[in-house]
PDB file of N, CA and C in Angstrom:
ATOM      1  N   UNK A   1       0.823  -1.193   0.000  1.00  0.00           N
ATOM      2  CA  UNK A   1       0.000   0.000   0.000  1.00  0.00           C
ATOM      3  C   UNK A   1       0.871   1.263   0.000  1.00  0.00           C
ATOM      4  N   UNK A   2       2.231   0.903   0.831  1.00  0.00           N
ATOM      5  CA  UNK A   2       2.972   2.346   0.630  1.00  0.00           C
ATOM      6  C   UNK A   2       3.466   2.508  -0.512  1.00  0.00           C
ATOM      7  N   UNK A   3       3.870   1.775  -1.179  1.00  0.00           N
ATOM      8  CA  UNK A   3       4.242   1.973  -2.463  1.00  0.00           C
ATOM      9  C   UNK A   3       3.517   2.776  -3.404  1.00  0.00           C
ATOM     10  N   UNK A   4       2.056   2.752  -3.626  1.00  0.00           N
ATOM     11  CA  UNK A   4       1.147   2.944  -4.314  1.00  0.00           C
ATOM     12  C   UNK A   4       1.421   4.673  -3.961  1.00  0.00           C
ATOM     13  N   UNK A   5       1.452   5.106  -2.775  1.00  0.00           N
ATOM     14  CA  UNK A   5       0.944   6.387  -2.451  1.00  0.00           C
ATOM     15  C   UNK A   5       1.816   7.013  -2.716  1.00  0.00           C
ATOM     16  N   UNK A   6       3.630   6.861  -2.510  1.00  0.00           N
ATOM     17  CA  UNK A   6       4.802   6.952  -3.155  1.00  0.00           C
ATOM     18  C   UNK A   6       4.300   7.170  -4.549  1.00  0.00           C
ATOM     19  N   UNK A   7       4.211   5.904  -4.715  1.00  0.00           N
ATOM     20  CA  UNK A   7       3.845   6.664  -6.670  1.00  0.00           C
ATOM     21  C   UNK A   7       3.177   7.413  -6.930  1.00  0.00           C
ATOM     22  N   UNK A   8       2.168   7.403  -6.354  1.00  0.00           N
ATOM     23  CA  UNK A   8       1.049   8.736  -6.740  1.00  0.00           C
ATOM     24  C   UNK A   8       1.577  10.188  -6.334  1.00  0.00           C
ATOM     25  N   UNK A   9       2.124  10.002  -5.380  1.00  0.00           N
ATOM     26  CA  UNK A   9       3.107  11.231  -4.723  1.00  0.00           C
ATOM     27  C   UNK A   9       4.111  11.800  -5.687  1.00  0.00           C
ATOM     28  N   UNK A  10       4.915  10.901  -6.284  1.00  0.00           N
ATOM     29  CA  UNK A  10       6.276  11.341  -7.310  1.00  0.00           C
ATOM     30  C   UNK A  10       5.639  11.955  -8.176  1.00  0.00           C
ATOM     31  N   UNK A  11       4.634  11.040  -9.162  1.00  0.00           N
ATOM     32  CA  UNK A  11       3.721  11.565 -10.173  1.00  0.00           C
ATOM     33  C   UNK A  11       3.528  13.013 -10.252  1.00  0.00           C
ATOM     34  N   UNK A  12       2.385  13.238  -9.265  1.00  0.00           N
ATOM     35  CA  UNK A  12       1.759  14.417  -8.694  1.00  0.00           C
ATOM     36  C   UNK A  12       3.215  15.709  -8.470  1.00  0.00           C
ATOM     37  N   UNK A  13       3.846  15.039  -7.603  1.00  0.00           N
ATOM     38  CA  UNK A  13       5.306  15.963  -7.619  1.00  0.00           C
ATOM     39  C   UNK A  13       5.949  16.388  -8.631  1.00  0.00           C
ATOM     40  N   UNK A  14       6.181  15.474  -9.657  1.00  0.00           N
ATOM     41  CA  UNK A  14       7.117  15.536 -11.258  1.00  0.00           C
ATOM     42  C   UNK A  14       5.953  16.211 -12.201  1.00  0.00           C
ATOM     43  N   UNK A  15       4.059  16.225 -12.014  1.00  0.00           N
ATOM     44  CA  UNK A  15       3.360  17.385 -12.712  1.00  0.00           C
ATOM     45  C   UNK A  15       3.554  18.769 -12.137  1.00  0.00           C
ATOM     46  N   UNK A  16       3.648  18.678 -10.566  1.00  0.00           N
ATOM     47  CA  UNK A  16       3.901  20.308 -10.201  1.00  0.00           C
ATOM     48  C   UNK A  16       5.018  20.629 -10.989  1.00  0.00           C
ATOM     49  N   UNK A  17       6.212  19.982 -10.740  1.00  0.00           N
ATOM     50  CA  UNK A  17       7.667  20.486 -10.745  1.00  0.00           C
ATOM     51  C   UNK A  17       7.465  20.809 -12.594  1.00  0.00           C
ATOM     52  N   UNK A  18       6.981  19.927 -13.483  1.00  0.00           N
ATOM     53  CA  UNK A  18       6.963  20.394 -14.321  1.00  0.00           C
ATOM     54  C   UNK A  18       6.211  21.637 -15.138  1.00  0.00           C
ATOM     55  N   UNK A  19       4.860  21.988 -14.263  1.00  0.00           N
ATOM     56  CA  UNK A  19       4.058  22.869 -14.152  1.00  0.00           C
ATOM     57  C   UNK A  19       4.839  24.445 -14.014  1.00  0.00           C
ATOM     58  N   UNK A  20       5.786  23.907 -12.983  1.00  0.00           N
ATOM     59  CA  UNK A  20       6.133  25.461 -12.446  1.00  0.00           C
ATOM     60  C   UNK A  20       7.534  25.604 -13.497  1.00  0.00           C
ATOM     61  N   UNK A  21       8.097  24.719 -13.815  1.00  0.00           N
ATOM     62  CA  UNK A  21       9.077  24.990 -15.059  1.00  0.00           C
ATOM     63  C   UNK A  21       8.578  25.813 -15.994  1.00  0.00           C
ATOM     64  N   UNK A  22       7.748  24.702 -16.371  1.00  0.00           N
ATOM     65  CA  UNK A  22       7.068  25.224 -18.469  1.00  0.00           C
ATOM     66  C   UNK A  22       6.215  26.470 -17.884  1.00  0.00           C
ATOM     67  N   UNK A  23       5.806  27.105 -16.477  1.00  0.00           N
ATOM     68  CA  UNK A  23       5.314  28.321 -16.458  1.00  0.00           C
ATOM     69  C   UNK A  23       6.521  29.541 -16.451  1.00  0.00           C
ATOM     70  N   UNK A  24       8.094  28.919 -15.856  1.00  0.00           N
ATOM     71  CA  UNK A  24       8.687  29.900 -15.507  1.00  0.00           C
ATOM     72  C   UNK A  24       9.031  30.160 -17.293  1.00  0.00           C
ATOM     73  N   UNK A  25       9.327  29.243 -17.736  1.00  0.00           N
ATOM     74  CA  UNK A  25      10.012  28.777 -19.149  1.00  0.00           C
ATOM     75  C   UNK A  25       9.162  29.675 -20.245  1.00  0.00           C
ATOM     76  N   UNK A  26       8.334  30.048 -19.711  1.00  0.00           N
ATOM     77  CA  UNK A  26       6.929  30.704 -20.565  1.00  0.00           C
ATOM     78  C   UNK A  26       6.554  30.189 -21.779  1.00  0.00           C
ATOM     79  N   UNK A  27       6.906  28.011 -21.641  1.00  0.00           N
ATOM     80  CA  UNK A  27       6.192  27.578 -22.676  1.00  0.00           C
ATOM     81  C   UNK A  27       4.778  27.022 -22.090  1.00  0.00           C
ATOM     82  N   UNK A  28       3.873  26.703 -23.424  1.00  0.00           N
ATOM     83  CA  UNK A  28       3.153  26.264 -23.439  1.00  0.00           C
ATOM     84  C   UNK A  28       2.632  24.890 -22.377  1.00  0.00           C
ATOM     85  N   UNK A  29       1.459  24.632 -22.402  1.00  0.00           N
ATOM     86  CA  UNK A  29       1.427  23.050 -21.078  1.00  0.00           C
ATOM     87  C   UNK A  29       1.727  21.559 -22.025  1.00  0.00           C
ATOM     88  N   UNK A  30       1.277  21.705 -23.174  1.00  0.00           N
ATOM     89  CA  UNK A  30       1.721  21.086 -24.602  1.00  0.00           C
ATOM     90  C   UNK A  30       3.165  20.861 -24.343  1.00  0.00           C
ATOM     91  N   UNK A  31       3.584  21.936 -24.787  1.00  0.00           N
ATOM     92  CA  UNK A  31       5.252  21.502 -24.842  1.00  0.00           C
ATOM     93  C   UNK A  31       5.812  20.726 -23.320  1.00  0.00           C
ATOM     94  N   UNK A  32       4.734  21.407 -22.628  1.00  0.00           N
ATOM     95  CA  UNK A  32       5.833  20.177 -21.402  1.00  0.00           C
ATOM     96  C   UNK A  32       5.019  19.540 -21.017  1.00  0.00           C
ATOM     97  N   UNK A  33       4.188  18.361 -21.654  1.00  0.00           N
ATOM     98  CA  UNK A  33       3.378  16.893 -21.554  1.00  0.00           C
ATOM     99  C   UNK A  33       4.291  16.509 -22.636  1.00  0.00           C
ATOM    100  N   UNK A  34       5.017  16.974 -23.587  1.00  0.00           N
ATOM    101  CA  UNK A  34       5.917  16.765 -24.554  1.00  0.00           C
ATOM    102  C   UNK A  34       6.756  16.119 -23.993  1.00  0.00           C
ATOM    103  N   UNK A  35       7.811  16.968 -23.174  1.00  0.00           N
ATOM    104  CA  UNK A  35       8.898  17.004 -22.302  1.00  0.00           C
ATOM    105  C   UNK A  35       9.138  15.659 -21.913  1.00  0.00           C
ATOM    106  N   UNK A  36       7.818  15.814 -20.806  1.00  0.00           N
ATOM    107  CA  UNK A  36       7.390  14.787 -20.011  1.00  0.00           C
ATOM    108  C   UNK A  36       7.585  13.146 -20.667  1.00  0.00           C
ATOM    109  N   UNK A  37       6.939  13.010 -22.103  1.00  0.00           N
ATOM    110  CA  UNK A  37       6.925  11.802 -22.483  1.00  0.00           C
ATOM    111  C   UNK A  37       7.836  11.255 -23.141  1.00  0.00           C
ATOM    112  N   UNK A  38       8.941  12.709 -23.294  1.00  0.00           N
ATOM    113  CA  UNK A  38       9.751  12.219 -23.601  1.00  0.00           C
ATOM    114  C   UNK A  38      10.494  11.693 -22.724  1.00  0.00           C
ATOM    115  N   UNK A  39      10.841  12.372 -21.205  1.00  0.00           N
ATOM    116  CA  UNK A  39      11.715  11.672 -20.404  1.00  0.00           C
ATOM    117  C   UNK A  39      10.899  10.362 -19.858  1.00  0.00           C
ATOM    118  N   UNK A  40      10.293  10.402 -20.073  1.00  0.00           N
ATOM    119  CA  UNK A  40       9.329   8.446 -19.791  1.00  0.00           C
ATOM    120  C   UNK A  40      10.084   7.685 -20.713  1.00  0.00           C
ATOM    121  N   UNK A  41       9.976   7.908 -22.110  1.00  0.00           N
ATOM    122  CA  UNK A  41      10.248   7.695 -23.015  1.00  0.00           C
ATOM    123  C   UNK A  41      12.151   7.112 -22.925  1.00  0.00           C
ATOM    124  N   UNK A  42      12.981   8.282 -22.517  1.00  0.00           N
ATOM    125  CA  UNK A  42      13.939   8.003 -22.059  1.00  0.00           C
ATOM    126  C   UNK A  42      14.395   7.027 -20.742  1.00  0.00           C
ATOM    127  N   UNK A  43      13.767   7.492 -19.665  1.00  0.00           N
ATOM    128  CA  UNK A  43      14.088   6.349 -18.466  1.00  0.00           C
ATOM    129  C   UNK A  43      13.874   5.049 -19.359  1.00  0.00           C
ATOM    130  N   UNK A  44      12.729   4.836 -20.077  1.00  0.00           N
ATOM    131  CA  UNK A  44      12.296   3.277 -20.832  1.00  0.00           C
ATOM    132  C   UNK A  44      13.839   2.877 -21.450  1.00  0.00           C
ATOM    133  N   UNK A  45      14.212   3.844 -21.946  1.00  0.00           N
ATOM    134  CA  UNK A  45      15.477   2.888 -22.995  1.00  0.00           C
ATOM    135  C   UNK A  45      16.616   2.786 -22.325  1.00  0.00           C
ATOM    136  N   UNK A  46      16.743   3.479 -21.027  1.00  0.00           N
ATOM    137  CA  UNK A  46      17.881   3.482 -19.937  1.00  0.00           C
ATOM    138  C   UNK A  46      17.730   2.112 -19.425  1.00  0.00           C
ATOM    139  N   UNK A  47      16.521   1.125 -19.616  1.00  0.00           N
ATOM    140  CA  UNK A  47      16.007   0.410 -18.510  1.00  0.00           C
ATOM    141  C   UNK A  47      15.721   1.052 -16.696  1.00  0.00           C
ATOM    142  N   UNK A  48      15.230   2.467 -17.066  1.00  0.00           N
ATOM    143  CA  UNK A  48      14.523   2.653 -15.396  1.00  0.00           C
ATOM    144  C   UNK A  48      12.834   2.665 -15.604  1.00  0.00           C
ATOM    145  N   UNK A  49      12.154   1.958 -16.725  1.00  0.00           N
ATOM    146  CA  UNK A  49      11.038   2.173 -16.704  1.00  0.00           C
ATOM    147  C   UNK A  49      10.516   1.450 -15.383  1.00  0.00           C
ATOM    148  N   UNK A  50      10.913   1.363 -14.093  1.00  0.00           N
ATOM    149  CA  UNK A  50      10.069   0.549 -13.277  1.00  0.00           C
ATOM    150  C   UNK A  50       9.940   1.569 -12.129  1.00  0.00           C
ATOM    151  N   UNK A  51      10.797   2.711 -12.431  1.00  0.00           N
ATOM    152  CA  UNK A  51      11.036   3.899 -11.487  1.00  0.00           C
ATOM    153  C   UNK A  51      10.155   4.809 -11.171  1.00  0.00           C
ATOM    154  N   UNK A  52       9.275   4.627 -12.536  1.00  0.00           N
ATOM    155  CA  UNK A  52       8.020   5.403 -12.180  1.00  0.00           C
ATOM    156  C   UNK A  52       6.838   4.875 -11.923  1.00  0.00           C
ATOM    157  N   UNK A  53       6.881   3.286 -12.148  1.00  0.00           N
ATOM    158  CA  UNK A  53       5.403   2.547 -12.024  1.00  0.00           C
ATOM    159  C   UNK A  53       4.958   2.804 -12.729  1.00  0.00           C
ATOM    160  N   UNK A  54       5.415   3.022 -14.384  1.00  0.00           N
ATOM    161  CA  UNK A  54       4.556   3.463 -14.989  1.00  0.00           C
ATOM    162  C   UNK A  54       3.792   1.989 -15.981  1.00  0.00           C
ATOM    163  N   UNK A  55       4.323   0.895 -15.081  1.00  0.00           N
ATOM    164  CA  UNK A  55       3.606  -0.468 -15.697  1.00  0.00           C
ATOM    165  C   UNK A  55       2.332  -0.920 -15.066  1.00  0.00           C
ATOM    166  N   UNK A  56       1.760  -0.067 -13.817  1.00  0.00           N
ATOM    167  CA  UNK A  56       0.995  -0.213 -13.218  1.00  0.00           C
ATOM    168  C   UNK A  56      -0.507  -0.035 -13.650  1.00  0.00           C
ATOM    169  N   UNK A  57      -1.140  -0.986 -13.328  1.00  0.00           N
ATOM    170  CA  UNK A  57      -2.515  -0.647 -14.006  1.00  0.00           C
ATOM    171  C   UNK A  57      -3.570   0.742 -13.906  1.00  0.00           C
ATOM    172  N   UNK A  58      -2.686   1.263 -12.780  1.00  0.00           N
ATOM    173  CA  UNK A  58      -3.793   2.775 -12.237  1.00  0.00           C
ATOM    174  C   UNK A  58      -3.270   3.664 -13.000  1.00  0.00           C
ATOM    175  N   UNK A  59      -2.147   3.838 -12.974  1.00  0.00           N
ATOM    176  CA  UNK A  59      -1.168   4.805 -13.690  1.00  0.00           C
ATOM    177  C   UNK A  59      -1.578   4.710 -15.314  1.00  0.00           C
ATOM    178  N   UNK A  60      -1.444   3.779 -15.648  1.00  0.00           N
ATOM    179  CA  UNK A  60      -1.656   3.459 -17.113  1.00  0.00           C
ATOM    180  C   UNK A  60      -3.598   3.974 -17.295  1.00  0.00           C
ATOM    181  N   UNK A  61      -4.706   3.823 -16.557  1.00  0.00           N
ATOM    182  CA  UNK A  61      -6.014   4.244 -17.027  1.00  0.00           C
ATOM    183  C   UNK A  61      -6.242   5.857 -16.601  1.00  0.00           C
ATOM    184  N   UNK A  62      -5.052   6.126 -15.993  1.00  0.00           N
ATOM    185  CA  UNK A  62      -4.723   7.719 -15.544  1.00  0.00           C
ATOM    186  C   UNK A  62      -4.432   8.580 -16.615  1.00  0.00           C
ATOM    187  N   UNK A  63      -3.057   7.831 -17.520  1.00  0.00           N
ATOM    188  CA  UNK A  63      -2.563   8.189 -18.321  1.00  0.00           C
ATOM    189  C   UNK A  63      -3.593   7.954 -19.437  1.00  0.00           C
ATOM    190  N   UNK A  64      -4.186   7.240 -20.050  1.00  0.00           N
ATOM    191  CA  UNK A  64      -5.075   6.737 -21.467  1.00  0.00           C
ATOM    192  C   UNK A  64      -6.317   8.099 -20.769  1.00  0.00           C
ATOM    193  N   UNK A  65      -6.808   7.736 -19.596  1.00  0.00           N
ATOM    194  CA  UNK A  65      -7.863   9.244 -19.544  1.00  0.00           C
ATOM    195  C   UNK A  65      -6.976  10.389 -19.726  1.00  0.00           C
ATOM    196  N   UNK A  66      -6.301  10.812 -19.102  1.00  0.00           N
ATOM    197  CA  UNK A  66      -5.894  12.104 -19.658  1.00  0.00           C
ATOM    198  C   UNK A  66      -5.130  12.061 -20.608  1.00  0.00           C
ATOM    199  N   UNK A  67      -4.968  11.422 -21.597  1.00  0.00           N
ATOM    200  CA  UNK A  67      -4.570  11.913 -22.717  1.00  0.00           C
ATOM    201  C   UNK A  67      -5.670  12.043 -24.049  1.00  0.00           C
ATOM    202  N   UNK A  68      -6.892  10.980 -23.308  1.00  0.00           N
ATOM    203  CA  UNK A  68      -7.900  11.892 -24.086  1.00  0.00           C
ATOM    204  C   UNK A  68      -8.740  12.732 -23.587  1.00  0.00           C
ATOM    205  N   UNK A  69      -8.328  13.335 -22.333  1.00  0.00           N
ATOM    206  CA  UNK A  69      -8.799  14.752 -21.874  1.00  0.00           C
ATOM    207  C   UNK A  69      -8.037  15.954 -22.529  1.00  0.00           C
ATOM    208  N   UNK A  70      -6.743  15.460 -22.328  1.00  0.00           N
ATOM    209  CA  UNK A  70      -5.836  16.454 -22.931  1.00  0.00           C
ATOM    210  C   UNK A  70      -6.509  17.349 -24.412  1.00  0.00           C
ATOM    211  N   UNK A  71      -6.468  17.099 -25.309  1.00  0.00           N
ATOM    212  CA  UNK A  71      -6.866  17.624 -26.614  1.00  0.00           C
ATOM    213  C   UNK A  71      -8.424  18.656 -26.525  1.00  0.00           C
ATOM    214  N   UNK A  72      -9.144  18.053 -25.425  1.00  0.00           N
ATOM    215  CA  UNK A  72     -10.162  18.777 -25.505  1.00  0.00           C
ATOM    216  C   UNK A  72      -9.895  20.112 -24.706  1.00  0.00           C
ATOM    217  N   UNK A  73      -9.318  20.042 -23.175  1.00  0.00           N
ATOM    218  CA  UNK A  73      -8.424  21.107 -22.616  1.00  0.00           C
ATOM    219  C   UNK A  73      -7.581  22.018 -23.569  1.00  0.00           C
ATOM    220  N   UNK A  74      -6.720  21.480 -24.190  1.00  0.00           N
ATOM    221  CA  UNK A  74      -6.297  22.115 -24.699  1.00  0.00           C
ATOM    222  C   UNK A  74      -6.700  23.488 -26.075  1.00  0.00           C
ATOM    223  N   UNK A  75      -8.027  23.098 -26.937  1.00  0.00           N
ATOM    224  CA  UNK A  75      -8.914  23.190 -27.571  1.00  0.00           C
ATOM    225  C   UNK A  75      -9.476  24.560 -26.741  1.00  0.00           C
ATOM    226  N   UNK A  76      -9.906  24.527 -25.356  1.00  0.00           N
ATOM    227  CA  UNK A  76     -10.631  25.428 -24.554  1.00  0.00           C
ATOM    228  C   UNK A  76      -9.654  26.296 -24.236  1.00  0.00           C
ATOM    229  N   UNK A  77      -8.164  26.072 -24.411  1.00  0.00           N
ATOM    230  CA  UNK A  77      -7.282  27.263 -24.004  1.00  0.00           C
ATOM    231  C   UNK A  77      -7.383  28.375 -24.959  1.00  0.00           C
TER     232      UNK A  77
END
């Protein structure tokens, strides 16, 4: 169970931290969900994809909903 909340914690932590970047950065929220998949993308070919849990089944129907939330958000900006 601690594990789970850890992950949800990093997650949540690595959207602020990236939030307050791409705001200082004065890019777009686009460009850094970009960022973002890319460094997923990267830990994967390092072999640290297990660092984020991102094989986990919650994480993964987190990610598939908001990425088809994303486009419509974005649309309303």
């Amino acid at each position: 169970m601690d594990q789970i909340w850890f992950t949800a914690a990093l997650w949540l932590g690595l959207a602020l931290v990236a939030a307050l970047f791409g705001s200082w950065l004065r890019a777009s929220m686009a460009l850094t969900e970009i960022m973002g998949i890319l460094a997923q993308f990267l830990l994967d070919a390092i072999g640290k994809d297990r660092l984020l849990g991102a094989s986990e089944a919650w994480v993964i129907f987190l990610a598939s909903a908001g990425s088809s939330c994303s486009p419509f958000l974005q649309g309303l900006n």
